[in-house]
C-alpha atoms as a PDB file:
ATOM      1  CA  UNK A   1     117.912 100.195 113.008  1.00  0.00           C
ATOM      2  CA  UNK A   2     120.363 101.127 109.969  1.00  0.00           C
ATOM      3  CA  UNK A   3     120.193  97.759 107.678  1.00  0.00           C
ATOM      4  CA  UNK A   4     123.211  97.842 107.206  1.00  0.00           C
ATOM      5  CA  UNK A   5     124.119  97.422 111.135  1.00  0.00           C
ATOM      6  CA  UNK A   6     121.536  94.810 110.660  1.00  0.00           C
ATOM      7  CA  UNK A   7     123.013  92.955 108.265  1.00  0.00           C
ATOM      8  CA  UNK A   8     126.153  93.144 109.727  1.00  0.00           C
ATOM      9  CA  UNK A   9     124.484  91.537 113.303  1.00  0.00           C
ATOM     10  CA  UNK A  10     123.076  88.969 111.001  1.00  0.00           C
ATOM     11  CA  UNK A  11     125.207  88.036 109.128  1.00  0.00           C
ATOM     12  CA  UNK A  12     128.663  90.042 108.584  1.00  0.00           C
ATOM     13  CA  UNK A  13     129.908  90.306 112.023  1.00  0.00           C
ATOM     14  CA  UNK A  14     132.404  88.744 113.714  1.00  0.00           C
ATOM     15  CA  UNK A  15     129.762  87.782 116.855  1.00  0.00           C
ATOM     16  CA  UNK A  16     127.182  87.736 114.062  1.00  0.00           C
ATOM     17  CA  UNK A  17     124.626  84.687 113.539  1.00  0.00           C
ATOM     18  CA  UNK A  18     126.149  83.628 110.312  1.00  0.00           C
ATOM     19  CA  UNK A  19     129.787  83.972 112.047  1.00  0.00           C
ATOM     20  CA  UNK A  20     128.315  81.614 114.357  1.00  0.00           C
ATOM     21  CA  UNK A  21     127.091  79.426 112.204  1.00  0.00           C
ATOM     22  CA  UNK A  22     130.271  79.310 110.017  1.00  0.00           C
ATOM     23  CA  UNK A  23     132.414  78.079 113.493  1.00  0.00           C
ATOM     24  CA  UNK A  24     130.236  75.850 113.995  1.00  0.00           C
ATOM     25  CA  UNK A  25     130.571  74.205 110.189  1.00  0.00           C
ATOM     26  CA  UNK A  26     134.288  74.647 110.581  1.00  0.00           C
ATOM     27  CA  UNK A  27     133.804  72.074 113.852  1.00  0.00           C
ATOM     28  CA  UNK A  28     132.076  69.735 111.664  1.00  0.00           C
ATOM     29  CA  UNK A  29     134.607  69.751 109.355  1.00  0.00           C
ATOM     30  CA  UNK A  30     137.157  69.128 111.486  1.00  0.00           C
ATOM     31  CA  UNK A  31     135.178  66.080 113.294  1.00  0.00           C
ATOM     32  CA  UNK A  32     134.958  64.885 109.782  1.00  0.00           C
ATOM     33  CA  UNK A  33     138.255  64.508 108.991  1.00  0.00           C
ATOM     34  CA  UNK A  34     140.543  63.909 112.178  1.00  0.00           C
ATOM     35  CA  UNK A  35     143.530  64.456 110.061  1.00  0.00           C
ATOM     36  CA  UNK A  36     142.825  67.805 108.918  1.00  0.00           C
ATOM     37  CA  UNK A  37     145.538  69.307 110.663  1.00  0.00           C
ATOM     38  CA  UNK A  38     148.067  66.628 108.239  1.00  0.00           C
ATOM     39  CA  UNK A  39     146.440  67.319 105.291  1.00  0.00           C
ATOM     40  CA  UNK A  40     147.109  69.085 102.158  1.00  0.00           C
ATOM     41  CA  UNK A  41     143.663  71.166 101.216  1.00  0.00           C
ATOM     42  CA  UNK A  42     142.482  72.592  97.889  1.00  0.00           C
ATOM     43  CA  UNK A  43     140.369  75.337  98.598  1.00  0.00           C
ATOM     44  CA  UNK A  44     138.101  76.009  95.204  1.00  0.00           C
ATOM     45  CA  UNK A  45     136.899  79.771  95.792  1.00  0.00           C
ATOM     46  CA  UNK A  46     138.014  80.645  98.932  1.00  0.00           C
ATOM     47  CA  UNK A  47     139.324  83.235 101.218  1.00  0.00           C
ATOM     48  CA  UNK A  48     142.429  83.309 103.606  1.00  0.00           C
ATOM     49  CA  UNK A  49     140.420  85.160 106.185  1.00  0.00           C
ATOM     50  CA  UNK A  50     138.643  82.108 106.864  1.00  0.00           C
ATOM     51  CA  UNK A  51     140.991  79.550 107.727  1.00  0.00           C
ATOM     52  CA  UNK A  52     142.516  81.984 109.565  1.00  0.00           C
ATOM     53  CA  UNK A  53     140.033  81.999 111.788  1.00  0.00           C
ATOM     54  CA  UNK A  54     139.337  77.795 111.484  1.00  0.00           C
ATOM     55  CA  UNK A  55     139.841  75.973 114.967  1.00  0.00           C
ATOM     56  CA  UNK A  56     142.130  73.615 112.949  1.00  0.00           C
ATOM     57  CA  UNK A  57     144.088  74.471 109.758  1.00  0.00           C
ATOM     58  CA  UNK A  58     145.561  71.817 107.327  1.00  0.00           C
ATOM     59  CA  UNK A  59     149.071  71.187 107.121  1.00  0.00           C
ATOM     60  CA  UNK A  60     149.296  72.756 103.677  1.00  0.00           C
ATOM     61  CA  UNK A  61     146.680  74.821 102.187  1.00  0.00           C
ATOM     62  CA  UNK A  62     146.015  75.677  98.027  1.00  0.00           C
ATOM     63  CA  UNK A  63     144.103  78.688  97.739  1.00  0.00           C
ATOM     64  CA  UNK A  64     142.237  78.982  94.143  1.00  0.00           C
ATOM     65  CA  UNK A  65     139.997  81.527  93.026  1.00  0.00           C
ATOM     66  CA  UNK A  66     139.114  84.466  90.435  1.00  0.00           C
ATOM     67  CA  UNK A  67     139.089  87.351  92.992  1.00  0.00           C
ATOM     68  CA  UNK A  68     142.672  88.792  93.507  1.00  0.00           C
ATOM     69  CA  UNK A  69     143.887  88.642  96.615  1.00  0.00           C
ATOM     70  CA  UNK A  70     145.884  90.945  98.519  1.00  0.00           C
ATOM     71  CA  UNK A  71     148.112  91.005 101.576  1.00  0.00           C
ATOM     72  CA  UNK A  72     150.494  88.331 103.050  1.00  0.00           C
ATOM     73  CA  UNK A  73     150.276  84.704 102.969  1.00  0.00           C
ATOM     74  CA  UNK A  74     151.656  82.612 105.439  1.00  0.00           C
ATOM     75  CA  UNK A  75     153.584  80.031 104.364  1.00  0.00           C
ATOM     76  CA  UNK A  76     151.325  77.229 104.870  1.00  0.00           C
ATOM     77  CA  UNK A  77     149.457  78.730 101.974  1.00  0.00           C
ATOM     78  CA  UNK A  78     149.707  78.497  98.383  1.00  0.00           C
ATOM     79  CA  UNK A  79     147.476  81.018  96.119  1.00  0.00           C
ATOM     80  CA  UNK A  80     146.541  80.860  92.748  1.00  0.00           C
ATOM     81  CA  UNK A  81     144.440  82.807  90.224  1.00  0.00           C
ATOM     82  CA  UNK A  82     142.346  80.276  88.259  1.00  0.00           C
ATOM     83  CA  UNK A  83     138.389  79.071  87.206  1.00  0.00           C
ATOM     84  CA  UNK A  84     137.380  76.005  89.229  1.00  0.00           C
ATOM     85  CA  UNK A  85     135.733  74.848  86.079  1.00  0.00           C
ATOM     86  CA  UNK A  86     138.858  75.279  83.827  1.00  0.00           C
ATOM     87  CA  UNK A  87     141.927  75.018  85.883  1.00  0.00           C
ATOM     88  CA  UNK A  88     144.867  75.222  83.729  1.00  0.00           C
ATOM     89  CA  UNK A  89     147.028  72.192  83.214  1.00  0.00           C
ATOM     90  CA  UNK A  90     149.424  72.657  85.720  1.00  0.00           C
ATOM     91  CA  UNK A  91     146.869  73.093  88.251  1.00  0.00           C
ATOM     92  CA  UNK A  92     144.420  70.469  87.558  1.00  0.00           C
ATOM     93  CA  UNK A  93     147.062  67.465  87.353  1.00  0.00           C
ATOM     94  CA  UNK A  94     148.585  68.265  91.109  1.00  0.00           C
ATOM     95  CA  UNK A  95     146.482  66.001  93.963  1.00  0.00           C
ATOM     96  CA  UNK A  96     145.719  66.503  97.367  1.00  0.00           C
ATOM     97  CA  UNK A  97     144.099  64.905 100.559  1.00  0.00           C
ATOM     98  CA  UNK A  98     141.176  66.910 100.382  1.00  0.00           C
ATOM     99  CA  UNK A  99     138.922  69.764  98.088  1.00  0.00           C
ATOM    100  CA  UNK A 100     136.954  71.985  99.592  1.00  0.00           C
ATOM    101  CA  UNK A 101     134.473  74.683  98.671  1.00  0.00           C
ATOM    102  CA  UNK A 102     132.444  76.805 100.133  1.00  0.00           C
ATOM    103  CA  UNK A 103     129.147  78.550  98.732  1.00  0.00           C
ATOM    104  CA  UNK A 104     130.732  78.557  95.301  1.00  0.00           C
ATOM    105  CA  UNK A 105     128.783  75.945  93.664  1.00  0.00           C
ATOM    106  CA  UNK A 106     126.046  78.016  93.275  1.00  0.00           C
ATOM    107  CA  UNK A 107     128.345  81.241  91.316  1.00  0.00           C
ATOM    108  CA  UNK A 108     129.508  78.903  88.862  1.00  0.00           C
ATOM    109  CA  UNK A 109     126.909  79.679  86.313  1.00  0.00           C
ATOM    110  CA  UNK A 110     124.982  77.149  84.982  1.00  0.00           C
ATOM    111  CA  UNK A 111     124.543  73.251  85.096  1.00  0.00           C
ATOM    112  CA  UNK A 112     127.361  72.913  82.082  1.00  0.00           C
ATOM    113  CA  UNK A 113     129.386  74.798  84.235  1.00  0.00           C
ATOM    114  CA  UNK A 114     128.569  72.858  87.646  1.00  0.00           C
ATOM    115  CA  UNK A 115     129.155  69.772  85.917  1.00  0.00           C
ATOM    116  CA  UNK A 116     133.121  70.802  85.383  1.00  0.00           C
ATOM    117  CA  UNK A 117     133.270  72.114  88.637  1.00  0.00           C
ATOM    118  CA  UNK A 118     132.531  68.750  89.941  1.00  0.00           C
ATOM    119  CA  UNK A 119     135.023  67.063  87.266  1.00  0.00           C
ATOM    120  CA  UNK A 120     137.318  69.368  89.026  1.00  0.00           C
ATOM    121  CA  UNK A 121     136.659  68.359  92.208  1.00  0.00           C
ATOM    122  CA  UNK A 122     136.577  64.364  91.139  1.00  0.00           C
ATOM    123  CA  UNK A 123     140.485  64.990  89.858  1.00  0.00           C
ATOM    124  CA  UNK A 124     141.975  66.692  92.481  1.00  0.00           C
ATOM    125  CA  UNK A 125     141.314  64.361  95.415  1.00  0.00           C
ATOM    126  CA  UNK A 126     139.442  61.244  96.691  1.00  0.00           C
ATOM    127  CA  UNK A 127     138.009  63.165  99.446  1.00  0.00           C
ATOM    128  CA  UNK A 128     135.685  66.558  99.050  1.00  0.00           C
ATOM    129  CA  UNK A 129     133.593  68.751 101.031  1.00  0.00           C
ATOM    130  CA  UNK A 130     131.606  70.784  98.724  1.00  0.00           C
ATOM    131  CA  UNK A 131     128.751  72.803 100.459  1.00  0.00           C
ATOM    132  CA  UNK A 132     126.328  75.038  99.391  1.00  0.00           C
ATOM    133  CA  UNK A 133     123.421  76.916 100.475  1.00  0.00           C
ATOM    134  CA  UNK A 134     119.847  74.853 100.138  1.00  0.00           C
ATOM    135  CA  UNK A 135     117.456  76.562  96.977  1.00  0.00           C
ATOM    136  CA  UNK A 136     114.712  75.594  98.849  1.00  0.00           C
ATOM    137  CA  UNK A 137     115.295  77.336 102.447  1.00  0.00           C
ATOM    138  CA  UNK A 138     112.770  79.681 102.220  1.00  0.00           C
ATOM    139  CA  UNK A 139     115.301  83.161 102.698  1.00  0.00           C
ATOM    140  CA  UNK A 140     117.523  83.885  99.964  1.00  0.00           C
ATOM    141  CA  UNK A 141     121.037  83.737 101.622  1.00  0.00           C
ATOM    142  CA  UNK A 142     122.852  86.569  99.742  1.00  0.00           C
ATOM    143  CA  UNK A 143     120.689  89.523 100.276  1.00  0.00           C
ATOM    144  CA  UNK A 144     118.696  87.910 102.568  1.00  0.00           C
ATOM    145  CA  UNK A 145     114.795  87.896 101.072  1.00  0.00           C
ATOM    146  CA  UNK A 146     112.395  85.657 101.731  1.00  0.00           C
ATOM    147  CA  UNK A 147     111.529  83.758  98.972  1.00  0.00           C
ATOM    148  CA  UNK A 148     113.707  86.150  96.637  1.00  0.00           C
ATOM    149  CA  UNK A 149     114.813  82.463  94.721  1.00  0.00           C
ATOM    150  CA  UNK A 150     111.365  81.876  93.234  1.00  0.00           C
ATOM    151  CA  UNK A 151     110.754  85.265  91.742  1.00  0.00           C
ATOM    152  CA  UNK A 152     110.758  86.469  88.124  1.00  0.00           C
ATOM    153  CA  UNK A 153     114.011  87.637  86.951  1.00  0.00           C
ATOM    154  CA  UNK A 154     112.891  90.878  86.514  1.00  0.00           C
ATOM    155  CA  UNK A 155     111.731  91.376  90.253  1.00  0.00           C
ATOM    156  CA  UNK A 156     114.771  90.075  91.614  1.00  0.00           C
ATOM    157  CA  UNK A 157     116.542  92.264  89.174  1.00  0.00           C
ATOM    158  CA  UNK A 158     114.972  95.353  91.389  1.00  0.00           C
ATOM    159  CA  UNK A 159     114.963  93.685  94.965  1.00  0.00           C
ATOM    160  CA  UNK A 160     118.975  93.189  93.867  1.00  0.00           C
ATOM    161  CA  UNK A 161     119.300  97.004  93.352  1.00  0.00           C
ATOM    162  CA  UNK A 162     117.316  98.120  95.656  1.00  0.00           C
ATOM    163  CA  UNK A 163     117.149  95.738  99.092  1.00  0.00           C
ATOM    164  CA  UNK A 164     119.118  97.439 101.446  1.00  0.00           C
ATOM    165  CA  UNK A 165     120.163  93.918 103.658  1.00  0.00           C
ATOM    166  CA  UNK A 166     121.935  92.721  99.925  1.00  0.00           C
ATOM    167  CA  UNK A 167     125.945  92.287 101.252  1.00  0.00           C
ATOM    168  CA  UNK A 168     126.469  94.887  98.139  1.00  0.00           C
ATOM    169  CA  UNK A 169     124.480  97.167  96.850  1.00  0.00           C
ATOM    170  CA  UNK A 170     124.460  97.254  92.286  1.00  0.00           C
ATOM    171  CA  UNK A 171     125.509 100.257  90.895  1.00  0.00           C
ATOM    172  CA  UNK A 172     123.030 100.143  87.968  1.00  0.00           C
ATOM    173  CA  UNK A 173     120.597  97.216  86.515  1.00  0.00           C
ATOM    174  CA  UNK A 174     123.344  95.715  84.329  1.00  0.00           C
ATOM    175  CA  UNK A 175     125.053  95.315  87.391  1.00  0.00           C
ATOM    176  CA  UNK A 176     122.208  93.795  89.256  1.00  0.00           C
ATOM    177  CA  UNK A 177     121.164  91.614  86.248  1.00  0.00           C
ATOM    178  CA  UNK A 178     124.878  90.075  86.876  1.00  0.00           C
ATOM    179  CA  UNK A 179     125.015  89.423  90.194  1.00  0.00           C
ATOM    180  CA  UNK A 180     120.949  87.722  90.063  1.00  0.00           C
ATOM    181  CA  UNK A 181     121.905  85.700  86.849  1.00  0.00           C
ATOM    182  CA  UNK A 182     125.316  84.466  88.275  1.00  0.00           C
ATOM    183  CA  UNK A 183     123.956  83.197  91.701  1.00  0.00           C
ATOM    184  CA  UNK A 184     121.656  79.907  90.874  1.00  0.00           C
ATOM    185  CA  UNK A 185     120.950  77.787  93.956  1.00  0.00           C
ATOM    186  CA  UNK A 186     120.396  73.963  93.589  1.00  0.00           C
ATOM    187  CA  UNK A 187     118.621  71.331  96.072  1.00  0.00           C
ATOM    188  CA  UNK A 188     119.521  68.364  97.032  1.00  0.00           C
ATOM    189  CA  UNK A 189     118.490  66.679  93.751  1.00  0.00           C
ATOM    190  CA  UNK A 190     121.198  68.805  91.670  1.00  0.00           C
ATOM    191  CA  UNK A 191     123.899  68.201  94.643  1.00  0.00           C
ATOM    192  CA  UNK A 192     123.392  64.244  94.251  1.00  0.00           C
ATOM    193  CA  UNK A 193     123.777  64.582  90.211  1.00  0.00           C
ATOM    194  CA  UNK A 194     127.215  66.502  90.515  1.00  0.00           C
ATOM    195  CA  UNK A 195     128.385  63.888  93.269  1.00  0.00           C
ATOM    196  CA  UNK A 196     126.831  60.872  92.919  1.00  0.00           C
ATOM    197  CA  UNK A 197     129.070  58.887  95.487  1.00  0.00           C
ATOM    198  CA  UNK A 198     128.921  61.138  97.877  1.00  0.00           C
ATOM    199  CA  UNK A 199     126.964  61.548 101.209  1.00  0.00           C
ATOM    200  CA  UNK A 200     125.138  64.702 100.988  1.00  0.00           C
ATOM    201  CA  UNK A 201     124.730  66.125 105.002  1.00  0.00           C
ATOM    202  CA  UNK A 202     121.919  68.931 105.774  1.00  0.00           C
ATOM    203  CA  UNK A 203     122.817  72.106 108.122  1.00  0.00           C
ATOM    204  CA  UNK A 204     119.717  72.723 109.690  1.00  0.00           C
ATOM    205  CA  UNK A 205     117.843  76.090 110.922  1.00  0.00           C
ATOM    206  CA  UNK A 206     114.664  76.022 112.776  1.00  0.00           C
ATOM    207  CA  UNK A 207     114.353  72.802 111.834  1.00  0.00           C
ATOM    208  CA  UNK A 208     114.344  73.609 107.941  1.00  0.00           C
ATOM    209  CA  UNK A 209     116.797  72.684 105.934  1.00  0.00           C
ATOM    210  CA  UNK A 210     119.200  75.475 105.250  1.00  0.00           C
ATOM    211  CA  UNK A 211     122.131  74.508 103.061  1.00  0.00           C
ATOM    212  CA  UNK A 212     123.624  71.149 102.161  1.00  0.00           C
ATOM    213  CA  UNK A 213     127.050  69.475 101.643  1.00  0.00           C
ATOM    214  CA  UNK A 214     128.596  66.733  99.845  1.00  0.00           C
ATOM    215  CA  UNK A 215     130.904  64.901 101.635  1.00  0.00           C
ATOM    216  CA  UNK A 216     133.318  62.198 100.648  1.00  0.00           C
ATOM    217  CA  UNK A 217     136.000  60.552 102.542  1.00  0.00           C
ATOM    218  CA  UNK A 218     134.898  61.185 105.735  1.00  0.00           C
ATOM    219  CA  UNK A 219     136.478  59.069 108.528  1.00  0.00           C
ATOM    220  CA  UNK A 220     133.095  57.242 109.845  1.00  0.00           C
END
């Protein structure tokens, strides 16, 4: 089979595993908070494409990320170019019902970084859900290697160039060296130090632990 028809059956497609595994974390969220649907949401790093395809959408939604975004925007959205870990004034003073992210924690680069990230997320709302894939599941999530996290930099320098299930393939090693350096996943231990008052909840696979989230606010 092509691997990139793999991946796509894995992971990309709309029928995919990981499509089915994203509905079923946009459930959970929803059984988490009740009042989604009446809520204003701060997304931190995400995409319109996927609350588009949510079973319940909030009542306002705040879209903020680095990567442009293109098309139209219903009018339930709001979308902004900015760093979670250095919003500009204007943006970090506003407040909202709930933050969300999702995956991003781990793109931030670095624990400095992380540590403003949550800071963000502290002074934008009372209530978060911040999730992010486990270090410890033994597959590397992003181009999908087993055991690609515990490697020498170098090595996962070449699996990054070279790994044909990666979601991109790197142009050139400079390339590569970027996207290896800037993805840095953290366990459960990290997720507690960035949000010490929250619950942290485990998504399991196989019965292993495959990503985590930090939840706070949740309607018990």
């Amino acid at each position: 089979m092509d691997m990139h028809a793999l991946r796509f059956r894995l992971v990309d497609g709309a029928n995919s595993w990981g499509a089915r595994h994203r509905e079923r974390r946009a459930s959970w969220l929803a059984q988490t908070f009740p009042d989604l649907a009446q809520m204003s949401v701060v997304d931190l790093g995400g995409r319109l494409g996927n609350w588009l395809r949510a079973p319940v959408r909030p009542k306002r939604l705040h879209l903020i990320n680095l990567e442009p975004m293109s098309g139209p925007v219903p009018d339930w959205v709001e979308v902004d170019h900015g760093d979670a870990c250095e919003l500009p004034t204007h943006l970090a003073l506003r407040r909202y019902d709930l933050v969300f992210s999702n995956s991003v924690l781990e793109h931030v680069g670095g624990h400095e970084r992380r540590l403003r990230f949550a800071e963000t997320v502290h002074g934008l709302a009372d209530a978060h859900w911040i999730q992010t894939p486990y270090r410890y599941f033994p597959v590397e999530p992003h181009w999908i290697i087993p055991g690609m996290q515990f490697l020498p930099l170098p090595l996962r320098i070449v699996l990054a160039r070279h790994w044909p299930l990666g979601h991109t393939r790197a142009a050139d090693r400079q390339r590569a060296t970027h996207d290896v350096l800037w993805t840095e996943l953290v366990g459960r231990s990290e997720l507690r130090h960035y949000f010490p008052r929250s619950a942290i909840r485990v998504e399991w696979l196989a019965g292993l632990p495959k990503s985590l989230i930090a939840v706070r606010g949740a309607v018990r």
